[in-house]
C-alpha atoms as a PDB file:
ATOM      1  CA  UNK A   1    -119.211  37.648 124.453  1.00  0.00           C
ATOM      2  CA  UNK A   2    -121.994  40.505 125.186  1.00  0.00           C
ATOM      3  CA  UNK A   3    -121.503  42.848 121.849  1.00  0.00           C
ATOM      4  CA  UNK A   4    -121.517  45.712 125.006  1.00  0.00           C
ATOM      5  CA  UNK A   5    -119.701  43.992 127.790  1.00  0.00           C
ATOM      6  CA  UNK A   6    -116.281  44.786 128.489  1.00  0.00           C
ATOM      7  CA  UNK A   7    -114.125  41.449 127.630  1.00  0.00           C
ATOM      8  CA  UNK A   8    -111.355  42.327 130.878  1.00  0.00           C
ATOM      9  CA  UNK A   9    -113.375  42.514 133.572  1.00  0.00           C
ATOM     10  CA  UNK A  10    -116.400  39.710 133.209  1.00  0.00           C
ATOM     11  CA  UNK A  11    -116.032  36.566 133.450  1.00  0.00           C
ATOM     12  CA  UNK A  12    -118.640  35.122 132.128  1.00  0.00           C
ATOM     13  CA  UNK A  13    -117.596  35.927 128.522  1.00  0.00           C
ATOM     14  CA  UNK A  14    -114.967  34.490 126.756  1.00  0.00           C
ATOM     15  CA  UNK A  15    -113.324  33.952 123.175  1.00  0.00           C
ATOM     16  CA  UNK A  16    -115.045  34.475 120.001  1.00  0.00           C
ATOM     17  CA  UNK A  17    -118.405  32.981 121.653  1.00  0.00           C
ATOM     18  CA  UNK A  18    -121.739  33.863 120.548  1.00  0.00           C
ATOM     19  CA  UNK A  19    -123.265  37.036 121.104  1.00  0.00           C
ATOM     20  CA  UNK A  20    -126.379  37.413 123.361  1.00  0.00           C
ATOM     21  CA  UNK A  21    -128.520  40.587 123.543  1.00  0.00           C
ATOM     22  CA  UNK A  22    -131.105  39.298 126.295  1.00  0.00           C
ATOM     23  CA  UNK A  23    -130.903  38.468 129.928  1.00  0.00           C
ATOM     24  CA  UNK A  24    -129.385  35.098 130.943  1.00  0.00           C
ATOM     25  CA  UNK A  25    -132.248  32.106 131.779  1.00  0.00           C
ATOM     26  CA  UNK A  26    -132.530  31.737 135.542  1.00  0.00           C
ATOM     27  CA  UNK A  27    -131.081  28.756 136.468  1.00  0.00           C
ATOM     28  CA  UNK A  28    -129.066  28.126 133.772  1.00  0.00           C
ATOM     29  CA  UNK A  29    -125.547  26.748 134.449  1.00  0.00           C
ATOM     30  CA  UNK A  30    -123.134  28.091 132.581  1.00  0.00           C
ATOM     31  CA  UNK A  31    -119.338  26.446 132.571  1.00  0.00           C
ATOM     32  CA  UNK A  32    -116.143  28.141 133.676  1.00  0.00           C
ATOM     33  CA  UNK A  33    -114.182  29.392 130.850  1.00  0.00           C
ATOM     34  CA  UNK A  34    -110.963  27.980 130.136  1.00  0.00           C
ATOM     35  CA  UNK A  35    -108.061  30.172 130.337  1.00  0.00           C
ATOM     36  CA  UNK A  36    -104.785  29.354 128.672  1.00  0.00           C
ATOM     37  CA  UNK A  37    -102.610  32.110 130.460  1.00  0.00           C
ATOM     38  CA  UNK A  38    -102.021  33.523 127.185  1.00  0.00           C
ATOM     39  CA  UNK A  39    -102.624  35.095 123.889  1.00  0.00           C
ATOM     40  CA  UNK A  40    -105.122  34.293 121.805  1.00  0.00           C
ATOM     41  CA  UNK A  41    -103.263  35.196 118.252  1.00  0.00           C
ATOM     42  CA  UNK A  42    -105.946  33.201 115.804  1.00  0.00           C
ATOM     43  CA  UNK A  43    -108.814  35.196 116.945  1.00  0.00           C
ATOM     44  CA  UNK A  44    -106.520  38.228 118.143  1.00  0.00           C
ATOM     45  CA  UNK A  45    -105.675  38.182 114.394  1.00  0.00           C
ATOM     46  CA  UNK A  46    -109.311  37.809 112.590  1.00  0.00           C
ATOM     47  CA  UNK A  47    -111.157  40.099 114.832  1.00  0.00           C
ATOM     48  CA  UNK A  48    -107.852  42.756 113.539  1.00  0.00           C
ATOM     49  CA  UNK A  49    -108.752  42.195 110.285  1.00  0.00           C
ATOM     50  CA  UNK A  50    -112.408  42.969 110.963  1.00  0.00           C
ATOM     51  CA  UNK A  51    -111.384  45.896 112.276  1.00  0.00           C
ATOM     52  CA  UNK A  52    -110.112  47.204 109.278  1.00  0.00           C
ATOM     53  CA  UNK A  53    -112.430  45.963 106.922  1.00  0.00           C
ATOM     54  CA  UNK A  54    -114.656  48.070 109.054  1.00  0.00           C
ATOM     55  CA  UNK A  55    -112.737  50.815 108.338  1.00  0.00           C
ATOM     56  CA  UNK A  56    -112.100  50.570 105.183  1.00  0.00           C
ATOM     57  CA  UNK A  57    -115.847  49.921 104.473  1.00  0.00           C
ATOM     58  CA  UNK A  58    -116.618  53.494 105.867  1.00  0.00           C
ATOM     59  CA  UNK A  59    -113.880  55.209 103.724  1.00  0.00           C
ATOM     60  CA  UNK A  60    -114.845  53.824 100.730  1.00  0.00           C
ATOM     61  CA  UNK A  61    -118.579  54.633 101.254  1.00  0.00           C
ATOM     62  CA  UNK A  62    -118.466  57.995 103.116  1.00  0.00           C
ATOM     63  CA  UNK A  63    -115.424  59.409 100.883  1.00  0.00           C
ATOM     64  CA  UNK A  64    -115.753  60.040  97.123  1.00  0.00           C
ATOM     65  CA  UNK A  65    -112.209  61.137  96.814  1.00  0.00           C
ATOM     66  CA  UNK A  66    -111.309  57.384  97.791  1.00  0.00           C
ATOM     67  CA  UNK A  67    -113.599  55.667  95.491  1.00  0.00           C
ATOM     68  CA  UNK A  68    -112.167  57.940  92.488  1.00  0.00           C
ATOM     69  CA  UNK A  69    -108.750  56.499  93.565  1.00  0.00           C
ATOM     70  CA  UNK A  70    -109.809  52.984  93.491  1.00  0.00           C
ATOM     71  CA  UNK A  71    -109.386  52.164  89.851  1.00  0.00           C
ATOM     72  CA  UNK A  72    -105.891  51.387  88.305  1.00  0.00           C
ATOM     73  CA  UNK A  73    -102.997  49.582  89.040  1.00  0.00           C
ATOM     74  CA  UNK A  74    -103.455  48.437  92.512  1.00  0.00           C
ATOM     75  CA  UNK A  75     -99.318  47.628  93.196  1.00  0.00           C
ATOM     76  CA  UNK A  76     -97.767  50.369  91.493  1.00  0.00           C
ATOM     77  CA  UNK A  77    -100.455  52.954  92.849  1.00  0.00           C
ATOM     78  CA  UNK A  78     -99.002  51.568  96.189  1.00  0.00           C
ATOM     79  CA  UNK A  79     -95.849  51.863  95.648  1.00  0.00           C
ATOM     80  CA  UNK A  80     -96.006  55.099  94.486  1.00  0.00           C
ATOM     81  CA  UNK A  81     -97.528  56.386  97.068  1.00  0.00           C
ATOM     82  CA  UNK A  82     -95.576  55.215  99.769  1.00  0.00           C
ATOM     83  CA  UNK A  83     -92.375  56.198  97.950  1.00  0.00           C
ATOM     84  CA  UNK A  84     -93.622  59.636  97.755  1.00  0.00           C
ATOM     85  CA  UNK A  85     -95.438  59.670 102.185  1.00  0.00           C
ATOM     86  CA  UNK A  86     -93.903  62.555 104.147  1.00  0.00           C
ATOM     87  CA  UNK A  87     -91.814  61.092 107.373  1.00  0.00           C
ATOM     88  CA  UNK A  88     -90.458  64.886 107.305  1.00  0.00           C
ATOM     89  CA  UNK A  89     -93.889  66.232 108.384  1.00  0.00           C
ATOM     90  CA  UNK A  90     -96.087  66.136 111.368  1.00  0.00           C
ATOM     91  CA  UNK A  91     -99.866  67.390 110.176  1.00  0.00           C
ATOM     92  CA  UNK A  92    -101.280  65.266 106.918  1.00  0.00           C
ATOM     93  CA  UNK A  93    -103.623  68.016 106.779  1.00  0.00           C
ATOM     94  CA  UNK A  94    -106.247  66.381 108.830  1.00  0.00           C
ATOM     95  CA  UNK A  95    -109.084  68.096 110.592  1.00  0.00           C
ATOM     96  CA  UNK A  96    -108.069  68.111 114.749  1.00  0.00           C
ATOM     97  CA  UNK A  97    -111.059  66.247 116.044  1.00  0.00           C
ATOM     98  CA  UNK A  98    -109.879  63.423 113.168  1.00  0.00           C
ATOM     99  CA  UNK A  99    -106.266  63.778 114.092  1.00  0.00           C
ATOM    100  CA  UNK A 100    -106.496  63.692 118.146  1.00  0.00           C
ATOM    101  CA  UNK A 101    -109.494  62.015 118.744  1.00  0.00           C
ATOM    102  CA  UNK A 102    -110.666  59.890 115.941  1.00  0.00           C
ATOM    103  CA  UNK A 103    -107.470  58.236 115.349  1.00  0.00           C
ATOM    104  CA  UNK A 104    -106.541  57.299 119.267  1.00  0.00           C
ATOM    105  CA  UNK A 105    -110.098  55.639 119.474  1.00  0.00           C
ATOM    106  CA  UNK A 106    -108.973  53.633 116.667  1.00  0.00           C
ATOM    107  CA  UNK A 107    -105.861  52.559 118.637  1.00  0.00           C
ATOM    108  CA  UNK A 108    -107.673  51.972 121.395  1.00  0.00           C
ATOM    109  CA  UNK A 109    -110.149  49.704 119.723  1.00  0.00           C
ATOM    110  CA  UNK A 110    -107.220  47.988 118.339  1.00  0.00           C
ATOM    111  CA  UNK A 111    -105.619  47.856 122.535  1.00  0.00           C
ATOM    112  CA  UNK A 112    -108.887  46.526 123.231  1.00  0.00           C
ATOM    113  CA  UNK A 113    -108.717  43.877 121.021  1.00  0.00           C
ATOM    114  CA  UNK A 114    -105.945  43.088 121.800  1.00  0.00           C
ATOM    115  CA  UNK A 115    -106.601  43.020 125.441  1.00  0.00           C
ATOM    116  CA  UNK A 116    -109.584  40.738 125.374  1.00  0.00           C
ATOM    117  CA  UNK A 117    -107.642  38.113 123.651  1.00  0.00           C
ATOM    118  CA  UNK A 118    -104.854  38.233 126.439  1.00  0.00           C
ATOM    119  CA  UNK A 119    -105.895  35.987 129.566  1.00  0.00           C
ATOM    120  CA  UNK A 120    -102.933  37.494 131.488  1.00  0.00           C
ATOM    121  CA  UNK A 121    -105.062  40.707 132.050  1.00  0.00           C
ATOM    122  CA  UNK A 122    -108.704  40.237 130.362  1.00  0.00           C
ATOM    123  CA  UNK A 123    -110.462  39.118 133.354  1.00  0.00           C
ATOM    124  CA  UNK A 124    -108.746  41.816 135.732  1.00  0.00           C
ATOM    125  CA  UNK A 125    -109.022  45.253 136.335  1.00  0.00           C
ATOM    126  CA  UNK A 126    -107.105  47.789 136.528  1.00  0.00           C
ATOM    127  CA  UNK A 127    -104.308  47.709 138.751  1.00  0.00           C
ATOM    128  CA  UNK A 128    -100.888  49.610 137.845  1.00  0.00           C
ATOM    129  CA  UNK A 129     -99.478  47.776 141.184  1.00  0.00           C
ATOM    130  CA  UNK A 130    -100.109  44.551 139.000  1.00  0.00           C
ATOM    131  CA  UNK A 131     -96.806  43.472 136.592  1.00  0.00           C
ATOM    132  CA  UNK A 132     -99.065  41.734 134.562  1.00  0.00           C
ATOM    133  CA  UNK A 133    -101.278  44.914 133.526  1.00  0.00           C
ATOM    134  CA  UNK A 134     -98.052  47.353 133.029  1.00  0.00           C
ATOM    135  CA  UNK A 135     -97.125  44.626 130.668  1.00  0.00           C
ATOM    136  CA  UNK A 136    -100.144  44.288 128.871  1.00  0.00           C
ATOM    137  CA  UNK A 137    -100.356  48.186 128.476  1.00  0.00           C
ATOM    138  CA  UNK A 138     -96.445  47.944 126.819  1.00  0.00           C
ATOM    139  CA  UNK A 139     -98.265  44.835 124.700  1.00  0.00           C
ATOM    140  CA  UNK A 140    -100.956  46.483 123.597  1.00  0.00           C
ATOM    141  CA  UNK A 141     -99.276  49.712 123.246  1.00  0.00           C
ATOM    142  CA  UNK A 142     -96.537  48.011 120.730  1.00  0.00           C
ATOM    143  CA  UNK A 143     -99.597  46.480 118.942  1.00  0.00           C
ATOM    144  CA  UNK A 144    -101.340  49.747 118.626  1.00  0.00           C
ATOM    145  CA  UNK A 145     -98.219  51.179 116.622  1.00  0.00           C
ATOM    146  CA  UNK A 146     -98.349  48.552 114.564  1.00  0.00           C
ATOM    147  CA  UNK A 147    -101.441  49.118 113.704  1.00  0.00           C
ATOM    148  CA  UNK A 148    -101.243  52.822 112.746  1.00  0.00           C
ATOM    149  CA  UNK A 149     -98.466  52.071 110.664  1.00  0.00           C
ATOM    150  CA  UNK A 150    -100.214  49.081 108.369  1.00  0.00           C
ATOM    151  CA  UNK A 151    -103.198  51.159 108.357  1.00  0.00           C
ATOM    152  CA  UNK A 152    -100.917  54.413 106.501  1.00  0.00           C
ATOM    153  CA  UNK A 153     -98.639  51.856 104.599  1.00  0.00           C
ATOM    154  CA  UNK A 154     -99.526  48.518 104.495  1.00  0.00           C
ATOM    155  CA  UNK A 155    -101.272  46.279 101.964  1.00  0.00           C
ATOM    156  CA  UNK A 156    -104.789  47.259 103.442  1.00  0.00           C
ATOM    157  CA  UNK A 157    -104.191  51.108 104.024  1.00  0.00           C
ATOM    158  CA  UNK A 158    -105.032  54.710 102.833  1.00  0.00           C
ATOM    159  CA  UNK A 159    -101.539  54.164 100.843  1.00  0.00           C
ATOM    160  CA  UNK A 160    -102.783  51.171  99.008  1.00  0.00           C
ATOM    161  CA  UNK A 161    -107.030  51.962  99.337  1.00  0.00           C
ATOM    162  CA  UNK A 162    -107.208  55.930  98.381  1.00  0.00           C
ATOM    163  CA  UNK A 163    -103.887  56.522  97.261  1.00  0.00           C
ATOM    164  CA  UNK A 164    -103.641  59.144 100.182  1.00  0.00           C
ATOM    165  CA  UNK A 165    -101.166  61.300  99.625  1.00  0.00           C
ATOM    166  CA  UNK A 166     -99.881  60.774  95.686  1.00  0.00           C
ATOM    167  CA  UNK A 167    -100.120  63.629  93.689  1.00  0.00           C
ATOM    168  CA  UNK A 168    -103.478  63.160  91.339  1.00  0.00           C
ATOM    169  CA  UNK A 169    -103.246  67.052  89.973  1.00  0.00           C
ATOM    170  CA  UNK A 170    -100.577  68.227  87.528  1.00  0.00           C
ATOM    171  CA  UNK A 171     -99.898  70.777  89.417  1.00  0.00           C
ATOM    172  CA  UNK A 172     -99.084  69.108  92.664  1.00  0.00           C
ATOM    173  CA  UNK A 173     -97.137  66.438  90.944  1.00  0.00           C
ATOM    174  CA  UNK A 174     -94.620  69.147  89.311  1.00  0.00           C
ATOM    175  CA  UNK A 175     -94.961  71.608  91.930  1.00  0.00           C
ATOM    176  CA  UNK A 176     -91.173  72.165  92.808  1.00  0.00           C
ATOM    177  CA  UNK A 177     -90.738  72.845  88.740  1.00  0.00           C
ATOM    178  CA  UNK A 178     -93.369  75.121  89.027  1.00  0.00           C
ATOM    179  CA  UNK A 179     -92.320  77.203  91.752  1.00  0.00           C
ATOM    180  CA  UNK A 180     -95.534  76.993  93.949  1.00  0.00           C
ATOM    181  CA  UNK A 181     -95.997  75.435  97.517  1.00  0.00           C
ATOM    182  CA  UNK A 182     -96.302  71.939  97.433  1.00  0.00           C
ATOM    183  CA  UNK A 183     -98.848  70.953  99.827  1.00  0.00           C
ATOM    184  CA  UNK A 184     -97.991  67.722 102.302  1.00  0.00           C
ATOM    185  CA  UNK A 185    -101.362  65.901 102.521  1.00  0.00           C
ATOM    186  CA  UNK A 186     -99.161  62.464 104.815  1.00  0.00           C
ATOM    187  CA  UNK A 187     -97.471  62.969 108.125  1.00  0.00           C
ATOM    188  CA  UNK A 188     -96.551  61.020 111.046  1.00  0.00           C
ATOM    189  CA  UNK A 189     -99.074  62.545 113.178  1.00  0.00           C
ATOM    190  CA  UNK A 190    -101.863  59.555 113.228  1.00  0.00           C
ATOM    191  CA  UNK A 191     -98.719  56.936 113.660  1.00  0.00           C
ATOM    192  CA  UNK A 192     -98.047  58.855 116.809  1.00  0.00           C
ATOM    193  CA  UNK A 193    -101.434  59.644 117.674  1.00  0.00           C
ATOM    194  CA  UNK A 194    -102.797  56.266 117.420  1.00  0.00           C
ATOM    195  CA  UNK A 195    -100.796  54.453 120.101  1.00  0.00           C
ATOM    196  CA  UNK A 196    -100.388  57.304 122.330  1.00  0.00           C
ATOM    197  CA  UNK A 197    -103.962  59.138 122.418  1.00  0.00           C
ATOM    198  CA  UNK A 198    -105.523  55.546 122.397  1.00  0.00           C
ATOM    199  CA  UNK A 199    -103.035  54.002 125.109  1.00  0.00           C
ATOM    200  CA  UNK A 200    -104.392  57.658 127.236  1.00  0.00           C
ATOM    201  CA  UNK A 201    -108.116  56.689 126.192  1.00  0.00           C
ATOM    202  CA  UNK A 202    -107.451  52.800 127.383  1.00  0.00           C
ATOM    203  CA  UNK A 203    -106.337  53.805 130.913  1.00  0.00           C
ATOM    204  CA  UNK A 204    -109.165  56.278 130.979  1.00  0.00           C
ATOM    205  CA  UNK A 205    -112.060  54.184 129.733  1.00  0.00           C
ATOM    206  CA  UNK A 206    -110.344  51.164 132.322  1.00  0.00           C
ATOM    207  CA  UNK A 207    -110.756  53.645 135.252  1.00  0.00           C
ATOM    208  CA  UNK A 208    -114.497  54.734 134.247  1.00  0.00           C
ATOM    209  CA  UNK A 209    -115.222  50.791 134.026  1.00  0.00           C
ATOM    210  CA  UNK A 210    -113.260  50.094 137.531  1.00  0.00           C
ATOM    211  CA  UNK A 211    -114.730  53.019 139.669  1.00  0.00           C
ATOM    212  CA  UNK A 212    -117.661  53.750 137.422  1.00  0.00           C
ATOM    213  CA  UNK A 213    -119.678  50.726 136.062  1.00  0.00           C
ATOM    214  CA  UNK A 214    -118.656  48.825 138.497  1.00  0.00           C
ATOM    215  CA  UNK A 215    -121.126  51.018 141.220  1.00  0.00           C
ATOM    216  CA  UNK A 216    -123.732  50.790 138.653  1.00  0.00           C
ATOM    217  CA  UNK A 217    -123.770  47.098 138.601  1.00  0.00           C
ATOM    218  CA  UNK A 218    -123.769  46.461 142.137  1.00  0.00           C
ATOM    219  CA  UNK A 219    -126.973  49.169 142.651  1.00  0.00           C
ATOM    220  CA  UNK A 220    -128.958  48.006 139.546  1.00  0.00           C
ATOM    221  CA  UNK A 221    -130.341  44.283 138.055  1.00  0.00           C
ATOM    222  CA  UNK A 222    -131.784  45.602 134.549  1.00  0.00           C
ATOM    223  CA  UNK A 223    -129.588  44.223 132.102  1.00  0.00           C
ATOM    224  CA  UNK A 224    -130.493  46.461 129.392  1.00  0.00           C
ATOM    225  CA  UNK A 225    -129.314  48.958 131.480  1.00  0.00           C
ATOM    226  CA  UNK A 226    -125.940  47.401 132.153  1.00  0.00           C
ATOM    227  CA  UNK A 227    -125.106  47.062 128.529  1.00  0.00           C
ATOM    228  CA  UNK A 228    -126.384  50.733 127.954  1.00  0.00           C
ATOM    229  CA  UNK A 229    -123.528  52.097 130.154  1.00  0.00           C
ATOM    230  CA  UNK A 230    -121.336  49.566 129.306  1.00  0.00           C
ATOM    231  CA  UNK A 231    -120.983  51.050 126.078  1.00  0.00           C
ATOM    232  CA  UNK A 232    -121.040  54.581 127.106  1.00  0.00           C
ATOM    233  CA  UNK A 233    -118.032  53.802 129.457  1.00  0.00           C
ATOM    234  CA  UNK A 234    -115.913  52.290 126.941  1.00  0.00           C
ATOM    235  CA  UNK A 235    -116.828  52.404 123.432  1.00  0.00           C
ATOM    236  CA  UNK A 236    -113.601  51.005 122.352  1.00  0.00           C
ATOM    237  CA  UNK A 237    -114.660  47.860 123.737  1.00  0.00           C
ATOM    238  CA  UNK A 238    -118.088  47.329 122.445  1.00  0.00           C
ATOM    239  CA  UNK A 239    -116.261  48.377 118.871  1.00  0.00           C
ATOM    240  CA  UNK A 240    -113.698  45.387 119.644  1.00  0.00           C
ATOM    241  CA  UNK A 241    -116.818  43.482 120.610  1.00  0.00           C
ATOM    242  CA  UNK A 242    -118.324  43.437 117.616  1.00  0.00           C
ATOM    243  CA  UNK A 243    -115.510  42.629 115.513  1.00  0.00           C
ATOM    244  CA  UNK A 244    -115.343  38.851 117.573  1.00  0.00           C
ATOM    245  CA  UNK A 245    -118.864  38.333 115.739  1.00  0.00           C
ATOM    246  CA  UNK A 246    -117.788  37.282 112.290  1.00  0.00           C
ATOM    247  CA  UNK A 247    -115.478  34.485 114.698  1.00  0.00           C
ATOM    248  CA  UNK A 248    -118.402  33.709 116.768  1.00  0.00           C
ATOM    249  CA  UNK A 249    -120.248  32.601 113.802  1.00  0.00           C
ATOM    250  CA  UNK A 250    -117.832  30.273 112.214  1.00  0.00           C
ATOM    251  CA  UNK A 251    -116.840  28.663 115.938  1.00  0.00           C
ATOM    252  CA  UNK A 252    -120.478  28.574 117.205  1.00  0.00           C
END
């Protein structure tokens, strides 16, 4: 799969295959891909997980208060956190531009992985006339919320990486005792935010790619050019691209 092509509407990519950053050989026959008519869960799965590890990785390096959380006991730190996450409240305290468009672009990476794993849809383009496509955009929606919820609560989240959210101050931990405002730093904001904001960037970044990219590869041959726009039209998708390298590898 081209790291910058966009998995459901070429062909000539499919599954976890290796990643090519130069022009095809003239002449060279390539075979049809096989298409099973459905999911792809093994690699749907692994590229997921390489998702997050990607995220995780830039946490951990870009934010000190996460590496100062890292150390003790990794289970009961959990727990403890998640015991204490507000459900009551809407803003975690984020900045906006993190909140509404940071976090959908993660749910849409994770909709586009999904959706280049799916050979119900992967191949076509966009087409709300087309039962198929509203029911990969439920699919990938539902798989989006899952998502934002293991990435606040699971095993590999900010509850369990970070600590996000539990009290590290004296002060914040007895705060009611105290009498002072006790300041909510969890929400359900990015749960929400995820699967709706990225399911709105999805449709978007699908329409650029059907009435957009599509004109700019029927005027122009340059492949460099191609991929250039190909990730300028949907990021998301060269983001789920490269996380079907590490798969690549091992198949190829």
């Amino acid at each position: 799969m081209s790291m910058t092509g966009q998995a459901q509407t070429s062909a000539d990519r499919v599954a976890d295959e290796p990643v090519s950053l130069v022009p095809p050989i003239v002449g060279r026959v390539v075979a049809e891909p096989k298409h099973s008519g459905g999911i792809h869960w093994g690699p749907l799965v692994r590229q997921w997980w390489t998702f997050i590890a990607i995220e995780q990785t830039e946490r951990i390096i870009k934010e000190s208060k996460t590496r100062n959380q890292l150390g003790g006991p990794f289970f009961r730190d959990w727990a403890d956190t998640v015991s204490v996450y507000h459900f009551d409240n809407w803003n975690d305290g984020g900045k906006i531009f993190t909140s509404y468009v940071a976090h959908p672009a993660m749910g849409a990476t994770a909709q586009a992985i999904f959706w280049q794993n799916n050979d119900n849809v992967r191949y076509a383009e966009q087409d709300f006339r087309s039962a198929a496509y509203r029911k990969a955009l439920l699919q990938a929606f539902a798989f989006a919320t899952v998502d934002a919820v293991l990435w606040k609560l699971g095993p590999l989240s900010e509850s369990s990486i970070g600590n996000v959210g539990l009290p590290v101050k004296w002060w914040d931990r007895d705060c009611k005792a105290l009498g002072i405002p006790c300041v909510a730093r969890t929400g359900v904001s990015d749960m929400v935010m995820n699967e709706v904001g990225g399911t709105v960037m999805t449709i978007g970044f699908q329409w650029l790619d059907k009435h957009l990219q599509k004109r700019i590869e029927s005027r122009f041959q340059n492949r460099y050019l191609i991929n250039t726009t190909r990730m300028l039209t949907y990021p998301p998708q060269s983001l789920a691209n490269i996380c079907s390298i590490p798969g690549s590898l091992v198949s190829g």
